[in-house]
Protein backbone atom coordinates (compact mmCIF):
# COMPACT_ATOMS: atom_id res chain seq x y z
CA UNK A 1 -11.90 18.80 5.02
CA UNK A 2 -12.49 15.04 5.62
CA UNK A 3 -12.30 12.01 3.36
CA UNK A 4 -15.00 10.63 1.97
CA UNK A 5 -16.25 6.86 3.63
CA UNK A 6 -17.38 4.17 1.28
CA UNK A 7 -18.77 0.93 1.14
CA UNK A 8 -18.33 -1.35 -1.94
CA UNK A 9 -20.88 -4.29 -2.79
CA UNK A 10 -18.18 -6.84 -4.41
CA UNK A 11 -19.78 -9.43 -7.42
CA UNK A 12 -19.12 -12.44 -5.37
CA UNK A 13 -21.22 -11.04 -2.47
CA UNK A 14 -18.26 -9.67 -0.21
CA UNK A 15 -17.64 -5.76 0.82
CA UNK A 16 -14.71 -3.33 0.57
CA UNK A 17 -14.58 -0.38 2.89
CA UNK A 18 -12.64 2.48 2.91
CA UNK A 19 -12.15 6.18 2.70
CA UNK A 20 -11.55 8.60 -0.42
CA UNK A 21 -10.27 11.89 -1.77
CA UNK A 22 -11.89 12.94 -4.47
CA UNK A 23 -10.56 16.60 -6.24
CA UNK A 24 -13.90 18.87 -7.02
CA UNK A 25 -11.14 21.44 -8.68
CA UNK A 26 -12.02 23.14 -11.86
CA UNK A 27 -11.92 21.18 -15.21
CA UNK A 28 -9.66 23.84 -16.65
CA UNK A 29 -6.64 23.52 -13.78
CA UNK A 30 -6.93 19.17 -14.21
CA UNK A 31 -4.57 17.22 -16.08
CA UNK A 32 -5.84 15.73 -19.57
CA UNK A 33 -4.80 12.03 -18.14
CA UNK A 34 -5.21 10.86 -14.27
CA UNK A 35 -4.79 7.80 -12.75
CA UNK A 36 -6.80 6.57 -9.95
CA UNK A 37 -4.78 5.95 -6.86
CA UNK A 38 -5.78 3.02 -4.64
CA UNK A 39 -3.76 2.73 -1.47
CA UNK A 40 -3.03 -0.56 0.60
CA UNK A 41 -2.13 0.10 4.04
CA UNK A 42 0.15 -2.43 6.25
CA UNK A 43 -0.61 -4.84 9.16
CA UNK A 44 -2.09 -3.48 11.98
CA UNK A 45 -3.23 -0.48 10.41
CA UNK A 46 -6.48 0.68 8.45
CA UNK A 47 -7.72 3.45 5.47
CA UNK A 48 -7.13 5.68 8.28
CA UNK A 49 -3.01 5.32 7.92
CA UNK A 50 -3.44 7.85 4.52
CA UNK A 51 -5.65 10.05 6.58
CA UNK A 52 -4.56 10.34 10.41
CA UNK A 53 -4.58 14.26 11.33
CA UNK A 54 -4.48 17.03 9.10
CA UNK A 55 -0.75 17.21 9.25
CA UNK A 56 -0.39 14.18 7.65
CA UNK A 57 -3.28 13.48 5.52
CA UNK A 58 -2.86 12.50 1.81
CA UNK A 59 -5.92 14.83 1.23
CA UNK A 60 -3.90 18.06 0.70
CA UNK A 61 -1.65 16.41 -1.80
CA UNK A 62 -4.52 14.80 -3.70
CA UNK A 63 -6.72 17.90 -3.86
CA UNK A 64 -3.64 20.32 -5.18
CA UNK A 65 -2.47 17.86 -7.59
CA UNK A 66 -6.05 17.11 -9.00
CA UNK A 67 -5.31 13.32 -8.31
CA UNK A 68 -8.46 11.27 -6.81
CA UNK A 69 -7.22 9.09 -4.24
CA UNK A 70 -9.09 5.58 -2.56
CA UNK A 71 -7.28 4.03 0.55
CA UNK A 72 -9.35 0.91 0.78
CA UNK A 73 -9.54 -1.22 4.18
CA UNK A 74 -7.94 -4.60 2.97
CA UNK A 75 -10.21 -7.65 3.55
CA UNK A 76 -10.59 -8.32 7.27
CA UNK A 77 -9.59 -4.95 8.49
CA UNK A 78 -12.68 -3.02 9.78
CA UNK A 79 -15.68 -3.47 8.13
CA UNK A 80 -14.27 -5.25 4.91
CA UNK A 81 -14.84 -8.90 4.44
CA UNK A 82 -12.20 -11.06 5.08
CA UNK A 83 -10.54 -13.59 3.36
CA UNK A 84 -11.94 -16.67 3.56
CA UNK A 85 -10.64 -18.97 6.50
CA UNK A 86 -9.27 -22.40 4.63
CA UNK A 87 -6.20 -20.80 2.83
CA UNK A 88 -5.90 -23.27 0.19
CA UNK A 89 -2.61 -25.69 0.44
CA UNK A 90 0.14 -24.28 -1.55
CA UNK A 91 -0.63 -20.63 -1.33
CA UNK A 92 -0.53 -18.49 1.65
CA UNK A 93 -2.41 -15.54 2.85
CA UNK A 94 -0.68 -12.57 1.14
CA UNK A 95 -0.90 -14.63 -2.05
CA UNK A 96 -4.50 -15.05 -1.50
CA UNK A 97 -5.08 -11.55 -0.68
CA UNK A 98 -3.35 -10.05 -3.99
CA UNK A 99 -5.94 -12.41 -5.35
CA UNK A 100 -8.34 -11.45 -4.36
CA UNK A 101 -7.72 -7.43 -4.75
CA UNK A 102 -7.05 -8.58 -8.25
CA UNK A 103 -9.61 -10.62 -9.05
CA UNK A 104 -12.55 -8.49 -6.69
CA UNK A 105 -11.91 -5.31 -5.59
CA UNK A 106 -9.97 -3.12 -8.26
CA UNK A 107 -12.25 -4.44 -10.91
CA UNK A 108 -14.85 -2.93 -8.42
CA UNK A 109 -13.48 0.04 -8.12
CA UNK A 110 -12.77 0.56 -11.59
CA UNK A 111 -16.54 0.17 -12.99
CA UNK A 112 -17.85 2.22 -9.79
CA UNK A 113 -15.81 4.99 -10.40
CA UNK A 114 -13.64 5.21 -13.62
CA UNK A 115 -16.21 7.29 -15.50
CA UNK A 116 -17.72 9.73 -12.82
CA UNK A 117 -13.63 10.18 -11.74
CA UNK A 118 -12.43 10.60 -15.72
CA UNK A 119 -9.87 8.54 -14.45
CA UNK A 120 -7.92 6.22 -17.22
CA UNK A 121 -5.83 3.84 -15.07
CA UNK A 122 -5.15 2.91 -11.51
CA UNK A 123 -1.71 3.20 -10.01
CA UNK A 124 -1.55 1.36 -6.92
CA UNK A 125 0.25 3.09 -4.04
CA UNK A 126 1.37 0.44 -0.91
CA UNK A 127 3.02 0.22 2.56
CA UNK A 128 4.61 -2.76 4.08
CA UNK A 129 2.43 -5.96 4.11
CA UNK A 130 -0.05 -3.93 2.25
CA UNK A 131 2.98 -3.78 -0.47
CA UNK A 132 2.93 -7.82 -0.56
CA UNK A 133 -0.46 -8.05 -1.50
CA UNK A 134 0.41 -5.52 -4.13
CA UNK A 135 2.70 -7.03 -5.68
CA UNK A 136 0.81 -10.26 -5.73
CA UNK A 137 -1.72 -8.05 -7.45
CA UNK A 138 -0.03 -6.60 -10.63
CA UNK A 139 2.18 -9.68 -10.85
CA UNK A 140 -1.49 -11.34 -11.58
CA UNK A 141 -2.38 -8.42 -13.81
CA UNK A 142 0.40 -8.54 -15.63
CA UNK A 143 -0.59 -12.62 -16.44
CA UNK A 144 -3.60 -12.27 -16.93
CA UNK A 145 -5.55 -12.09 -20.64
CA UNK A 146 -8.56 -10.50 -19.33
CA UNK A 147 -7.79 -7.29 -17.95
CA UNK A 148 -10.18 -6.19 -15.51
CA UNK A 149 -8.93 -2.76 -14.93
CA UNK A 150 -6.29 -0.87 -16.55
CA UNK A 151 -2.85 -0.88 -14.41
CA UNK A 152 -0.32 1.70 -14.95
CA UNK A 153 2.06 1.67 -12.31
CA UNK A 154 3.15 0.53 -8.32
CA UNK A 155 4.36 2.66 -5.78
CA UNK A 156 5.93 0.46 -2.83
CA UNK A 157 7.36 1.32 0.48
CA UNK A 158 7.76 -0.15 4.16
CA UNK A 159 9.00 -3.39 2.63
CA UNK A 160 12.47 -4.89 1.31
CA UNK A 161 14.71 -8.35 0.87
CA UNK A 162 15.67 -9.06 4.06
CA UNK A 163 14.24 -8.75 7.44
CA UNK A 164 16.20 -6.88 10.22
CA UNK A 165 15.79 -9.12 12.90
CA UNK A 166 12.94 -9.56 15.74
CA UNK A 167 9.69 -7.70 15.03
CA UNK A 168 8.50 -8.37 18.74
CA UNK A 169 5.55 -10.78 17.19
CA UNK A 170 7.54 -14.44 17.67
CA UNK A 171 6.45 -14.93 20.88
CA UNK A 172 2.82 -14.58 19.89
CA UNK A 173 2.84 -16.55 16.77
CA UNK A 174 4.00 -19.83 19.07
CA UNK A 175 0.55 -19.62 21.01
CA UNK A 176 -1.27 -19.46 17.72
CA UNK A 177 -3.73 -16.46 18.45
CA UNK A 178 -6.47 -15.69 16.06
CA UNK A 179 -5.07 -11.75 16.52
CA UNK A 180 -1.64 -10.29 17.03
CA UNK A 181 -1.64 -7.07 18.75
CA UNK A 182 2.59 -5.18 19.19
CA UNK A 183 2.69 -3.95 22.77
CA UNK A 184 1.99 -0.08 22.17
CA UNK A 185 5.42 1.16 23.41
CA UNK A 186 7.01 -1.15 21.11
CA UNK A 187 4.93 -0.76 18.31
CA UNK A 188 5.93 3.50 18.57
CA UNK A 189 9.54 2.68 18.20
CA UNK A 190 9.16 0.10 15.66
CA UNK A 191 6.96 2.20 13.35
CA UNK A 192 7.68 5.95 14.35
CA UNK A 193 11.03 5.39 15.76
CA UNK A 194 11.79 6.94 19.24
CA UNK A 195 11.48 10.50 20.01
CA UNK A 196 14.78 11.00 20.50
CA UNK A 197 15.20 10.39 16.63
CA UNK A 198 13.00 13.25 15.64
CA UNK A 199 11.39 11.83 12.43
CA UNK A 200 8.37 12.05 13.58
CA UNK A 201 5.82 15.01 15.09
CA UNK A 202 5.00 14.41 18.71
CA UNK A 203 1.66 14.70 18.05
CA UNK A 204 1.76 11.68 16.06
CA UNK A 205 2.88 9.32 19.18
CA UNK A 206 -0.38 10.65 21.02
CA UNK A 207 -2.72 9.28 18.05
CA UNK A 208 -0.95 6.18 16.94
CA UNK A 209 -2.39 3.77 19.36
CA UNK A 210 -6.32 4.62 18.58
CA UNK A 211 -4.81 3.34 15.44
CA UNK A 212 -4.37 0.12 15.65
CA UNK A 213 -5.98 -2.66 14.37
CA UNK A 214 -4.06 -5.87 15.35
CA UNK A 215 -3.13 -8.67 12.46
CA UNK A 216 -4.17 -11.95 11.84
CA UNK A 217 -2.05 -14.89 12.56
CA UNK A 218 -2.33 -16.27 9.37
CA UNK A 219 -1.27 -12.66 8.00
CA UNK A 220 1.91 -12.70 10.67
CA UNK A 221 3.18 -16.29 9.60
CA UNK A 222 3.63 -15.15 5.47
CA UNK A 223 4.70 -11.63 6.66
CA UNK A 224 7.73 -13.48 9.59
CA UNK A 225 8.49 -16.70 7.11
CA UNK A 226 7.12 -16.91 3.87
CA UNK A 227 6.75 -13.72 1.57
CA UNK A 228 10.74 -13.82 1.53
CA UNK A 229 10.74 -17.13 -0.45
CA UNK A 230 8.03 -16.30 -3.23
CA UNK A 231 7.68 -12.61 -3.58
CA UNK A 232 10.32 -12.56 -6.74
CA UNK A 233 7.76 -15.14 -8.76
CA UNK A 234 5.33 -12.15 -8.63
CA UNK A 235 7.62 -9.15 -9.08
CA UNK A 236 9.33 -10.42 -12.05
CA UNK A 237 6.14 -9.92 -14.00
CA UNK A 238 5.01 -6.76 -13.03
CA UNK A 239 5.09 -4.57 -16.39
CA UNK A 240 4.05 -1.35 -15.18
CA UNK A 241 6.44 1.21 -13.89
CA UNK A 242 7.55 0.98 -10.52
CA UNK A 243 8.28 3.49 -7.63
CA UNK A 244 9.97 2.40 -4.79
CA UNK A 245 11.57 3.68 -1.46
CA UNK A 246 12.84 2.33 1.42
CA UNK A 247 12.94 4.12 4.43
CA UNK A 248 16.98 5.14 6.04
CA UNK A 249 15.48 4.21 9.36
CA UNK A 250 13.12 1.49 8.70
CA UNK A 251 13.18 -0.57 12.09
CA UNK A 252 12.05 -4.12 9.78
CA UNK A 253 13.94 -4.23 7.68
CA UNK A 254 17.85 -4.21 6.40
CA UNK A 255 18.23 -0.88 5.13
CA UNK A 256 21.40 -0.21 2.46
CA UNK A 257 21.88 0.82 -1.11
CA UNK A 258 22.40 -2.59 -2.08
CA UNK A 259 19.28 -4.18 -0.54
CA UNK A 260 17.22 -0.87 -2.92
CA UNK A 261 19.08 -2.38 -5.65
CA UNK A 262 18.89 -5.92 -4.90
CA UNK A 263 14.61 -4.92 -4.64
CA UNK A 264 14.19 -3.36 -7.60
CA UNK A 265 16.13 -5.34 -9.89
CA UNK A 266 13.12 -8.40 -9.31
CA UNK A 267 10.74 -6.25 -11.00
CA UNK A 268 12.72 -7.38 -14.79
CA UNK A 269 9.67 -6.97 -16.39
CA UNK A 270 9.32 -3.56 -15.58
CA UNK A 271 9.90 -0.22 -17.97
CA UNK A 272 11.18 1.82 -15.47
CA UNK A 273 11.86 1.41 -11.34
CA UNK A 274 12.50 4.19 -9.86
CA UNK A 275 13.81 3.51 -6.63
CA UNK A 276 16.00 4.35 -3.65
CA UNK A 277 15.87 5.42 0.12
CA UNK A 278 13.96 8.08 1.67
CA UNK A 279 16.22 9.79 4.51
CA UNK A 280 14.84 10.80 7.64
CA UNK A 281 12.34 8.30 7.79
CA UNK A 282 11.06 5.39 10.02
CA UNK A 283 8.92 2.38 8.70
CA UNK A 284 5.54 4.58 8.95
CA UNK A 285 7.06 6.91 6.41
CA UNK A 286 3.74 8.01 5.69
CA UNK A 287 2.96 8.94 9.61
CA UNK A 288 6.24 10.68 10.10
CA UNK A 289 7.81 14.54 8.86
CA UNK A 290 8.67 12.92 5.01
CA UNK A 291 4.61 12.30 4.69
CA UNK A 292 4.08 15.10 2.44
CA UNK A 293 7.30 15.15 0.03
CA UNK A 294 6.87 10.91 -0.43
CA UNK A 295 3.37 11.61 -1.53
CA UNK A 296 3.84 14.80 -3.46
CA UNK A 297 6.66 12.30 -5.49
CA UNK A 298 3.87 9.07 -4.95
CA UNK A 299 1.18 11.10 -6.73
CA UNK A 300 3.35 13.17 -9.36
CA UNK A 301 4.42 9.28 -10.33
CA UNK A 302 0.72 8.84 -10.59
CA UNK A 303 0.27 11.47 -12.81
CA UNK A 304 3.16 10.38 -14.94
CA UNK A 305 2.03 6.61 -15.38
CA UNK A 306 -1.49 8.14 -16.50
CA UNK A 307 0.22 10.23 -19.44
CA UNK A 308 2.33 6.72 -19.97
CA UNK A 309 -1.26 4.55 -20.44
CA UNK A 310 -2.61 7.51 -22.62
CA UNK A 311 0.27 7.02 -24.97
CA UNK A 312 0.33 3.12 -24.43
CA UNK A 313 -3.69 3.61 -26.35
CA UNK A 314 -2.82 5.98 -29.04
């Protein structure tokens, strides 16, 4: 079984493209309350990160669990529009981007497919830069009057509170390239971690290059030097519940108890963060052996937040 491609026509002209999962189980075997999940993959990656072989597919999980699932391609990656080019002076581009998921594309999402899915919420499930954005997003949700779409909870990963050191992209960002591509072999280790390791099938390393996408410069600069000084203003007013996990071997960044801690405690606003680290697993957690268990718990959280909005309504 294959996901399903789509193509969104956004209100302000723009497109969203992506691919989907959506359960045909019975009626009678479905949970009473289910959340939409919409994923946000990281830099240099696609929709396709959520479904790259049938090993490691999210479509198994979402099909068991009844849970419809919609990995979009953020703005700029294949065939979705991207952002426009002037970033405006003040912001950046990941702050720009959770604006305009915010602002566009869940609201999109929501009146295309809340009432054909019986969906009741979206919980928003995010890797790595793809995380940024996110958290951009339901900081914005959380402030805004109008709400566009109803959020009930975050799932993060591939991202913490302190970088680990070189990410192999500094020498790139001084020439100023529209794109940044990681040389393959690095970009393996990096992601996957080495073979050697063994977090990750072999048959993975023989896929990941068709992969990639490349990043934008302007994505590259927030993601090296600026997300670390503003991502708090944002997380501090998320007010849905929170999942997070960091990966034991994430190659990015610092990986300890603390630095889980030191994450979740910025989202204050918060009910509930669940959070810690996920042993056994590189950056790519969702590419490597811990694929299935992180989104058997990813999607169970889903499920959870749903009942949460239900009650939130009654």
């Amino acid at each position: 079984m294959n996901p399903q491609s789509l193509t969104l026509k956004l209100p302000n002209g723009d497109q969203v493209t992506g691919l989907a999962s959506f359960p045909t189980g019975p009626e009678t075997t479905r949970s009473p309350f289910t959340s939409l999940v919409v994923a946000i993959h990281g830099g240099t990656y696609s929709a396709q990160y959520f479904f790259p072989d049938a090993k490691h597919s999210v479509l198994p999980i979402s099909q068991a669990l009844q849970v419809p699932f919609l990995a979009i391609n953020r703005p700029g990656y294949k065939d979705s529009t991207p952002l426009p080019a002037i970033i405006p002076e003040g912001s950046s581009y990941l702050r720009e981007e959770g604006k305009y998921i915010h602002e566009h594309i869940l609201p999109t999402i929501w009146n295309t497919y809340a009432t054909s899915l019986g969906v009741n919420s979206i919980v928003i499930m995010s890797h790595s830069l793809g995380a940024s954005a996110a958290t951009v997003t339901s900081g914005l949700h959380a402030a805004s009057k109008e709400k566009l779409y109803p959020l009930a909870g975050l799932v993060i990963g591939g991202i913490g509170t302190e970088m680990a050191g070189r990410t192999g992209t500094e020498e790139a960002l001084a020439t100023k390239p529209p794109m940044i591509y990681f040389p393959v072999a690095v970009k393996d280790i990096i992601m996957l971690g080495s073979p050697e390791q063994a977090m990750t099938d072999p048959d993975m390393y023989a896929i990941h290059p068709a992969m990639d996408t490349g990043f934008s410069y302007d994505e590259c600069v927030d993601c090296n030097h600026l997300w670390i000084t503003y991502w708090t203003e944002y997380a501090r007013k998320v007010n849905v519940p929170v999942m997070y996990g960091l990966a034991s071997a994430d190659a990015l960044w610092t990986v300890s108890e603390q630095h889980v801690q030191d994450f979740a405690q910025a989202f204050s606003s918060s009910p509930r963060v669940e959070r810690g680290l996920v042993h056994g697993a590189p950056h790519c957690m969702e590419l490597s052996y811990v694929s299935r268990g992180w989104y058997a718990r990813a999607l169970g959280f889903a499920l959870e937040c749903s009942v949460g909005k239900a009650l939130e309504r009654s």
